[in-house]
N, C-alpha and C. Protein backbone atom coordinates (compact mmCIF):
# COMPACT_ATOMS: atom_id res chain seq x y z
N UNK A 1 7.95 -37.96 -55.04
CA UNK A 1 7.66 -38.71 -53.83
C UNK A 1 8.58 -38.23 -52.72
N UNK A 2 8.36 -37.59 -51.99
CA UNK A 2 8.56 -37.16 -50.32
C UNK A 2 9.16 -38.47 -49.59
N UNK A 3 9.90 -38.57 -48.67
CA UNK A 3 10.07 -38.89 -47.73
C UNK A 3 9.02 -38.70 -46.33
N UNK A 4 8.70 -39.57 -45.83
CA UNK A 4 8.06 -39.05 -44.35
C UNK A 4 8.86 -39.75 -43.37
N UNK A 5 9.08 -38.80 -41.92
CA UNK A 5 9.40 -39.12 -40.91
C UNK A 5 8.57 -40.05 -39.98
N UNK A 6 9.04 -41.37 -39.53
CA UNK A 6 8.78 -42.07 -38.71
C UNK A 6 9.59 -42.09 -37.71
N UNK A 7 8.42 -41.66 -36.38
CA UNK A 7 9.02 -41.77 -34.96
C UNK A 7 8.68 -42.87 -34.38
N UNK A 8 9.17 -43.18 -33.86
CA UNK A 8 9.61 -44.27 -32.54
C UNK A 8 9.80 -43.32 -31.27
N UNK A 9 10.39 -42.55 -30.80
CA UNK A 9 10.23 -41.61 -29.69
C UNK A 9 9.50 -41.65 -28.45
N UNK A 10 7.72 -41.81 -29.18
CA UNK A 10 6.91 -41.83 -27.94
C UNK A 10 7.19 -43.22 -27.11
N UNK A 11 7.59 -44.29 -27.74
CA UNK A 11 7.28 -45.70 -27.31
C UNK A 11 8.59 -45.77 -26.05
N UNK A 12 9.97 -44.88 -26.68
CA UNK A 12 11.39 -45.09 -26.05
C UNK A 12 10.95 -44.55 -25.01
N UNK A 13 10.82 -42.57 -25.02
CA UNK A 13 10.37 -42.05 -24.04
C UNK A 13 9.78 -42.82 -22.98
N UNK A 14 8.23 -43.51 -23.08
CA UNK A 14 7.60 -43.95 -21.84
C UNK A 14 8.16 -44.88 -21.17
N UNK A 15 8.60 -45.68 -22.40
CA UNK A 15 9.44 -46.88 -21.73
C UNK A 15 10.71 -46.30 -20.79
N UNK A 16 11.60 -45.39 -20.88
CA UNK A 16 12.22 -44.72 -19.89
C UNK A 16 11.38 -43.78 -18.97
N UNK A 17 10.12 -43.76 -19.23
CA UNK A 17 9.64 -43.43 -18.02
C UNK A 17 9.79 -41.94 -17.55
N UNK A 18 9.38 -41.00 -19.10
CA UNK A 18 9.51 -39.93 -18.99
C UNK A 18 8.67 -39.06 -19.54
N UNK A 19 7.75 -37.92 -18.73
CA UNK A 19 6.88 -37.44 -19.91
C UNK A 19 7.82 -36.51 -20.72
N UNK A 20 6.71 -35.64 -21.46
CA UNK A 20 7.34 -35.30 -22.94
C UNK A 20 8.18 -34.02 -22.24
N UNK A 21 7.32 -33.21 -20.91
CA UNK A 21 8.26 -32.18 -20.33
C UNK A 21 9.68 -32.87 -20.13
N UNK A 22 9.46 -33.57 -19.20
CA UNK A 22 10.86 -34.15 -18.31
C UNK A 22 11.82 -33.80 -20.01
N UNK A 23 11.33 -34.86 -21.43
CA UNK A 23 12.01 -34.97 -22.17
C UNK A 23 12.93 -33.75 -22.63
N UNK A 24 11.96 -32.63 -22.58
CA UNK A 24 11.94 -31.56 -23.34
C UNK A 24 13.06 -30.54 -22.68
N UNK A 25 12.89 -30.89 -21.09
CA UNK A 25 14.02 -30.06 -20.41
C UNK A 25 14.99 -30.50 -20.25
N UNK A 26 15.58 -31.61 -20.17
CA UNK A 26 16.71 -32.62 -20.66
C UNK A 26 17.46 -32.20 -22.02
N UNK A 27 16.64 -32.24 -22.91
CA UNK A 27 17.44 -32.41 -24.40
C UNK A 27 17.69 -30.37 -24.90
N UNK A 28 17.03 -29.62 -23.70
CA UNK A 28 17.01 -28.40 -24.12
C UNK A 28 16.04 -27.82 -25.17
N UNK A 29 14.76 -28.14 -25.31
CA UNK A 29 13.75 -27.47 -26.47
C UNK A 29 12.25 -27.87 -25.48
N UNK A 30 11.44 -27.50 -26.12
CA UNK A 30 10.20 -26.79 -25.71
C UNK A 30 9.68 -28.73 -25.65
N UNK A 31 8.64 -28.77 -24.86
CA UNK A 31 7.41 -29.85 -24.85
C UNK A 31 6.77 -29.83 -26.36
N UNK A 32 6.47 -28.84 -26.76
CA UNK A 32 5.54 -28.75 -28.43
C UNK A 32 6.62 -29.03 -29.23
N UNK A 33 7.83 -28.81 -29.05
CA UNK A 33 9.09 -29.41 -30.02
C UNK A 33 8.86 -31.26 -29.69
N UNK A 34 9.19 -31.77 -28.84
CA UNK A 34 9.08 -33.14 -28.58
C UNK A 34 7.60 -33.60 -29.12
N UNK A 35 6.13 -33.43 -28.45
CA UNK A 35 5.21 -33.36 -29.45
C UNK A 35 5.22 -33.24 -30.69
N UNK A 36 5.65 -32.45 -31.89
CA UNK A 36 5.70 -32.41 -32.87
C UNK A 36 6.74 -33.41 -33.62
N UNK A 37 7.95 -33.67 -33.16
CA UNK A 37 8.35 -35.15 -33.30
C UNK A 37 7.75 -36.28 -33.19
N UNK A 38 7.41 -36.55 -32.23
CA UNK A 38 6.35 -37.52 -31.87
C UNK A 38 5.80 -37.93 -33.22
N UNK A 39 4.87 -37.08 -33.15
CA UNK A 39 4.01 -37.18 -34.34
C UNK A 39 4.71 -36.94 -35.81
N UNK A 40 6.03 -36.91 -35.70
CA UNK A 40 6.25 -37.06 -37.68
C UNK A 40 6.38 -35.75 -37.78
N UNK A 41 6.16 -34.11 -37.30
CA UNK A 41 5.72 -33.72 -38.14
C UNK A 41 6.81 -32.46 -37.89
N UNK A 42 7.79 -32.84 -37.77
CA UNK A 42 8.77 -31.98 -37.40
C UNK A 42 10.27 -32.97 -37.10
N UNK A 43 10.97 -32.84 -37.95
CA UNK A 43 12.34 -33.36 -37.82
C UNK A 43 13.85 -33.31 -37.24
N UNK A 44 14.05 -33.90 -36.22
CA UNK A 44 15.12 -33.20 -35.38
C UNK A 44 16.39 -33.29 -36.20
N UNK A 45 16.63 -32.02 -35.50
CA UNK A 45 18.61 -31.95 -36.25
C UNK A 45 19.34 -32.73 -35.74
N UNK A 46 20.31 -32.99 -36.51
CA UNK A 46 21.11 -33.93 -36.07
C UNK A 46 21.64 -33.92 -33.93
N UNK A 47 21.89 -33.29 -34.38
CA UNK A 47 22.12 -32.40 -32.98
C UNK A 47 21.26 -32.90 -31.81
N UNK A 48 20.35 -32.20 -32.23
CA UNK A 48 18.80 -32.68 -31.23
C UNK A 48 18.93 -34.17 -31.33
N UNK A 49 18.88 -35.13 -32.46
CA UNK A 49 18.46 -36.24 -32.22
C UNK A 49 19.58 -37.15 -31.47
N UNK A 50 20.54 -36.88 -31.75
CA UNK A 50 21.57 -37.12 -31.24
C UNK A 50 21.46 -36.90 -29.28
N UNK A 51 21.08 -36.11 -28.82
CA UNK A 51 21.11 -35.80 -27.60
C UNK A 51 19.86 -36.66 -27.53
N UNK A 52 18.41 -36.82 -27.77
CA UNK A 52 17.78 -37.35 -27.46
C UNK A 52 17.86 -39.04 -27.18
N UNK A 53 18.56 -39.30 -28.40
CA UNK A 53 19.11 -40.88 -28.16
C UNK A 53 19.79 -41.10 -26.77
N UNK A 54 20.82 -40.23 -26.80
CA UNK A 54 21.75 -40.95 -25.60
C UNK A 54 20.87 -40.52 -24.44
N UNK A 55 19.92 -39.63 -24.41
CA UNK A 55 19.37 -39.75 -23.15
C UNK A 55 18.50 -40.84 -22.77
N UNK A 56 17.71 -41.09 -24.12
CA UNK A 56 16.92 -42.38 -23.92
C UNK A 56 17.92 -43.84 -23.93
N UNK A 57 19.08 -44.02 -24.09
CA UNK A 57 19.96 -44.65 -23.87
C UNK A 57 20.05 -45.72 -25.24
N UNK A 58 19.86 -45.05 -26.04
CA UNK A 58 19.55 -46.07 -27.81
C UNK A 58 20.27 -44.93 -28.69
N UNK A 59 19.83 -45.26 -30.08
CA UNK A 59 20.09 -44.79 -31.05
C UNK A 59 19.68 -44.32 -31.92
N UNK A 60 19.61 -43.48 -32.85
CA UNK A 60 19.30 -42.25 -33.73
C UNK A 60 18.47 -43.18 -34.27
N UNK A 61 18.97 -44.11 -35.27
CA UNK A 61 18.57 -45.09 -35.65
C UNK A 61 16.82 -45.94 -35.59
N UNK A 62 17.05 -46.61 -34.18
CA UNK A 62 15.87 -46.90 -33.53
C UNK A 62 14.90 -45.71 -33.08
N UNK A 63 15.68 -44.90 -32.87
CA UNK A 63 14.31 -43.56 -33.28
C UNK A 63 13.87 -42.91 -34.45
N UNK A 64 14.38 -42.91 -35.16
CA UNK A 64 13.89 -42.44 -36.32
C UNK A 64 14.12 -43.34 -37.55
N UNK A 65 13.24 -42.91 -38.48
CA UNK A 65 13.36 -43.93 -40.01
C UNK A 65 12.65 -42.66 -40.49
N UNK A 66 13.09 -42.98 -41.92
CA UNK A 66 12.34 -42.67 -43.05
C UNK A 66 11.30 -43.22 -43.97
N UNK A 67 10.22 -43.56 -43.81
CA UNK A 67 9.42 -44.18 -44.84
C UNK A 67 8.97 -43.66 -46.42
């Protein structure tokens, strides 16, 4: 049994009021990198997720889970 990634991302993102570019040039990686998070289907490094939180002004945490 696998782990799957659950995002929260898209919901933080809009709610800060940012599309996925704005996101993408902010945190330093491509729009299809943020897309593919989004959707589960690609897992950010610590690193990445880490920068993405504090930009959305939350936590690793509230963005991501494991189901």
């Amino acid at each position: 049994m696998s782990a799957e990634l659950v995002s929260h991302l898209r919901d933080h993102r809009l709610r800060a009021g940012l599309t996925q570019e704005e996101l993408a040039r902010e945190v330093g990686v491509t729009r299809q990198t943020i897309i593919a998070i989004e959707k589960g289907n690609y897992p950010p490094s610590v690193l990445l997720a880490l920068r993405i939180a504090r930009r959305l002004g939350t936590t690793v945490e509230e963005l991501f889970e494991y189901d």
